[in-house]
C-alpha atoms as a PDB file:
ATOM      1  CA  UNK A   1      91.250  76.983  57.104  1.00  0.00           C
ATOM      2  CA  UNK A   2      89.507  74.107  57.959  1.00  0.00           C
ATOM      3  CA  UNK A   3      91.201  70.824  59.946  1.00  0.00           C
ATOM      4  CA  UNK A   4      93.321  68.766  57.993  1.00  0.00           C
ATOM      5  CA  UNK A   5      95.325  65.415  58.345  1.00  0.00           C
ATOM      6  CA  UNK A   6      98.572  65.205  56.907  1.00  0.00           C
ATOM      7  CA  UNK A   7      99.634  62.025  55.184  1.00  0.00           C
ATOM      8  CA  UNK A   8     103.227  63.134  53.548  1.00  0.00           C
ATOM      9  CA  UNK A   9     104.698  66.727  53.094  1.00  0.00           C
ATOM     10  CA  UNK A  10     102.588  66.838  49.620  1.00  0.00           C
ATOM     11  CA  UNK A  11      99.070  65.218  50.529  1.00  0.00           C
ATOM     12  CA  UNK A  12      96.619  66.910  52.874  1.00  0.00           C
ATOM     13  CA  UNK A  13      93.150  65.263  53.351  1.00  0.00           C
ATOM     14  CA  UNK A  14      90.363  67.507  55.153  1.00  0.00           C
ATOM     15  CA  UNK A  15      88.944  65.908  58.204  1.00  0.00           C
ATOM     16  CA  UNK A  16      85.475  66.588  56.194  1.00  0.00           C
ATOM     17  CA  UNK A  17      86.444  64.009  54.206  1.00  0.00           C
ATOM     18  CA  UNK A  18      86.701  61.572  57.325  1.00  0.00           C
ATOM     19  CA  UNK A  19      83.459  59.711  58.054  1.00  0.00           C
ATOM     20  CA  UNK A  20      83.316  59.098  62.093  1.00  0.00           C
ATOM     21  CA  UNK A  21      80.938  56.803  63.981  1.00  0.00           C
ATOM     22  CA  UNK A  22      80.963  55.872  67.528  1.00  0.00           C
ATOM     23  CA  UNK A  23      78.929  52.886  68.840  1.00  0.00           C
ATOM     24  CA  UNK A  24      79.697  50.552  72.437  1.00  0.00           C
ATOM     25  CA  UNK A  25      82.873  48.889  72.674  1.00  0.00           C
ATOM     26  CA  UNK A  26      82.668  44.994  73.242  1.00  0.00           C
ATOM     27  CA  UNK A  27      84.814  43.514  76.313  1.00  0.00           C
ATOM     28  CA  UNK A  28      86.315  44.461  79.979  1.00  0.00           C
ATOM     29  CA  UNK A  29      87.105  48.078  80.520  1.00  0.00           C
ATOM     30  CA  UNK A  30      84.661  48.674  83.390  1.00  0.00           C
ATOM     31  CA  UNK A  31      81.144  48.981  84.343  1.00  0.00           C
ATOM     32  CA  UNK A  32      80.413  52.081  81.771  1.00  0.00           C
ATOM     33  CA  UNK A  33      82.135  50.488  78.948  1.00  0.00           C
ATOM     34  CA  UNK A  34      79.296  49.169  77.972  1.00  0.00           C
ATOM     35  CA  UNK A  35      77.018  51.821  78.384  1.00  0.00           C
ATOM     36  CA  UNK A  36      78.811  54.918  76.671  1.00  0.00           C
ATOM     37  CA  UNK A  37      79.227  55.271  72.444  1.00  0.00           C
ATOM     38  CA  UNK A  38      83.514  54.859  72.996  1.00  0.00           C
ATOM     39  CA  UNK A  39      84.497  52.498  69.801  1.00  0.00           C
ATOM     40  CA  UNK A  40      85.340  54.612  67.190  1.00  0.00           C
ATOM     41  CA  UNK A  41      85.038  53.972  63.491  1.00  0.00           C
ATOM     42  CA  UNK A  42      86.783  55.551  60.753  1.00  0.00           C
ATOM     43  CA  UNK A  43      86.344  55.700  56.849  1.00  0.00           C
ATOM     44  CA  UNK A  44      88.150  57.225  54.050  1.00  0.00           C
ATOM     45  CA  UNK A  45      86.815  57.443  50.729  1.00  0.00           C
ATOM     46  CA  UNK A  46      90.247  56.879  48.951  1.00  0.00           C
ATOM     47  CA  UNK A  47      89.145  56.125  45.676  1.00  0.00           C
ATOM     48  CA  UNK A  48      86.612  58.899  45.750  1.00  0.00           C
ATOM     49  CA  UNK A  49      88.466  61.086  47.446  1.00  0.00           C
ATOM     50  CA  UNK A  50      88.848  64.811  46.006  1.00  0.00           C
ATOM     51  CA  UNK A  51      91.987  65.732  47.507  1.00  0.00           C
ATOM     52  CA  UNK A  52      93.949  62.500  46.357  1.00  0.00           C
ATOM     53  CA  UNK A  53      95.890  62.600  42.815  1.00  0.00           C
ATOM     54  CA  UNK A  54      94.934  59.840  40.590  1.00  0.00           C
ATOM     55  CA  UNK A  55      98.366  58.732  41.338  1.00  0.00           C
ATOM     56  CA  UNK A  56      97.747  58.352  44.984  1.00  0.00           C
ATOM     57  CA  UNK A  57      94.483  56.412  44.881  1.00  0.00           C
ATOM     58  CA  UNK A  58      95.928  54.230  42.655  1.00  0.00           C
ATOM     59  CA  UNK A  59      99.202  53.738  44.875  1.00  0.00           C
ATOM     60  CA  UNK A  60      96.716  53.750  47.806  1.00  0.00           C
ATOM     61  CA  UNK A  61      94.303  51.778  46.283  1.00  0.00           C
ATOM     62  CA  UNK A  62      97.166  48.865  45.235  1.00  0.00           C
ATOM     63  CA  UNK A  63      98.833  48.917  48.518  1.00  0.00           C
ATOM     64  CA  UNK A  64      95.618  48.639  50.373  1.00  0.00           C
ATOM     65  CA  UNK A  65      93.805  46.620  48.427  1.00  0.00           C
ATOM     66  CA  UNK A  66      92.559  43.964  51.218  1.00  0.00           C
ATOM     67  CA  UNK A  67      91.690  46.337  53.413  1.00  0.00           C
ATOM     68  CA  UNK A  68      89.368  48.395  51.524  1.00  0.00           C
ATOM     69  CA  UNK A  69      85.461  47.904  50.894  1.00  0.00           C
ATOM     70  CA  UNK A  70      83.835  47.051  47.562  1.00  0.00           C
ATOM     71  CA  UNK A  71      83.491  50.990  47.344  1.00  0.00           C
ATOM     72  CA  UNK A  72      87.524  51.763  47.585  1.00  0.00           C
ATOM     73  CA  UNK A  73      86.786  53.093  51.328  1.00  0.00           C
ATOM     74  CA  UNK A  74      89.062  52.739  54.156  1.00  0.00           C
ATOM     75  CA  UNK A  75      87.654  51.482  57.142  1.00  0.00           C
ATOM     76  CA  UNK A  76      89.423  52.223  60.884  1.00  0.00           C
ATOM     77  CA  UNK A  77      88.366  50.798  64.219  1.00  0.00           C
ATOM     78  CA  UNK A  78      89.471  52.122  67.808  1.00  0.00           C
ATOM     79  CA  UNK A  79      87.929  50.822  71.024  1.00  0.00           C
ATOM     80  CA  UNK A  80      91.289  50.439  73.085  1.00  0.00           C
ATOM     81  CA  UNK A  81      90.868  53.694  75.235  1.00  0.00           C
ATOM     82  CA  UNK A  82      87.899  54.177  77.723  1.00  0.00           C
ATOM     83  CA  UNK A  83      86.617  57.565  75.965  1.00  0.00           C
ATOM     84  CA  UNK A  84      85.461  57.866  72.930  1.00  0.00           C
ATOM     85  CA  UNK A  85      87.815  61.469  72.358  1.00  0.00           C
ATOM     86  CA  UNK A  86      90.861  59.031  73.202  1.00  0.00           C
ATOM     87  CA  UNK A  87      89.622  56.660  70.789  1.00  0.00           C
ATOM     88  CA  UNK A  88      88.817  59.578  67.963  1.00  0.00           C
ATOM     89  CA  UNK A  89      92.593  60.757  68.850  1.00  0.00           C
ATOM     90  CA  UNK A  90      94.168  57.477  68.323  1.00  0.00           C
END
């Protein structure tokens, strides 16, 4: 079976349906901050998402409303840890 999050004892989204991308992080953390790929971004298709009931997306989709894209996507940044693993894991 392949890796899964788990958002409540019912829903279960595949990491495949995670979208990663790493790029620098901006500010002080060191001279190699700036040089490695350690800010992390995150996006979730919610309203496209297969593994979602249409009662979830719409749930998710009405309690996230302002933080979603035009598209219904989620969108998650991490640049607080040094490595970009740390930041992944967070």
């Amino acid at each position: 079976m392949s890796e899964v999050i788990r958002i409540t004892p019912d829903v279960v989204v595949p990491v495949a349906e995670l979208e990663f991308r790493a790029s620098r992080a901006s500010g002080p953390g060191g001279q190699g901050v700036n040089t490695t790929d350690s800010r992390v971004e995150l996006r979730f298709d919610v309203a496209g998402s297969p593994s979602l009931s249409p009662e979830d997306k719409e749930r998710a989709l009405r309690r996230l409303g302002p933080r979603l894209d035009r598209d219904g996507a989620l969108r998650v940044v991490a640049q607080a840890q040094r490595s970009q693993l740390a930041n992944r894991r967070a």
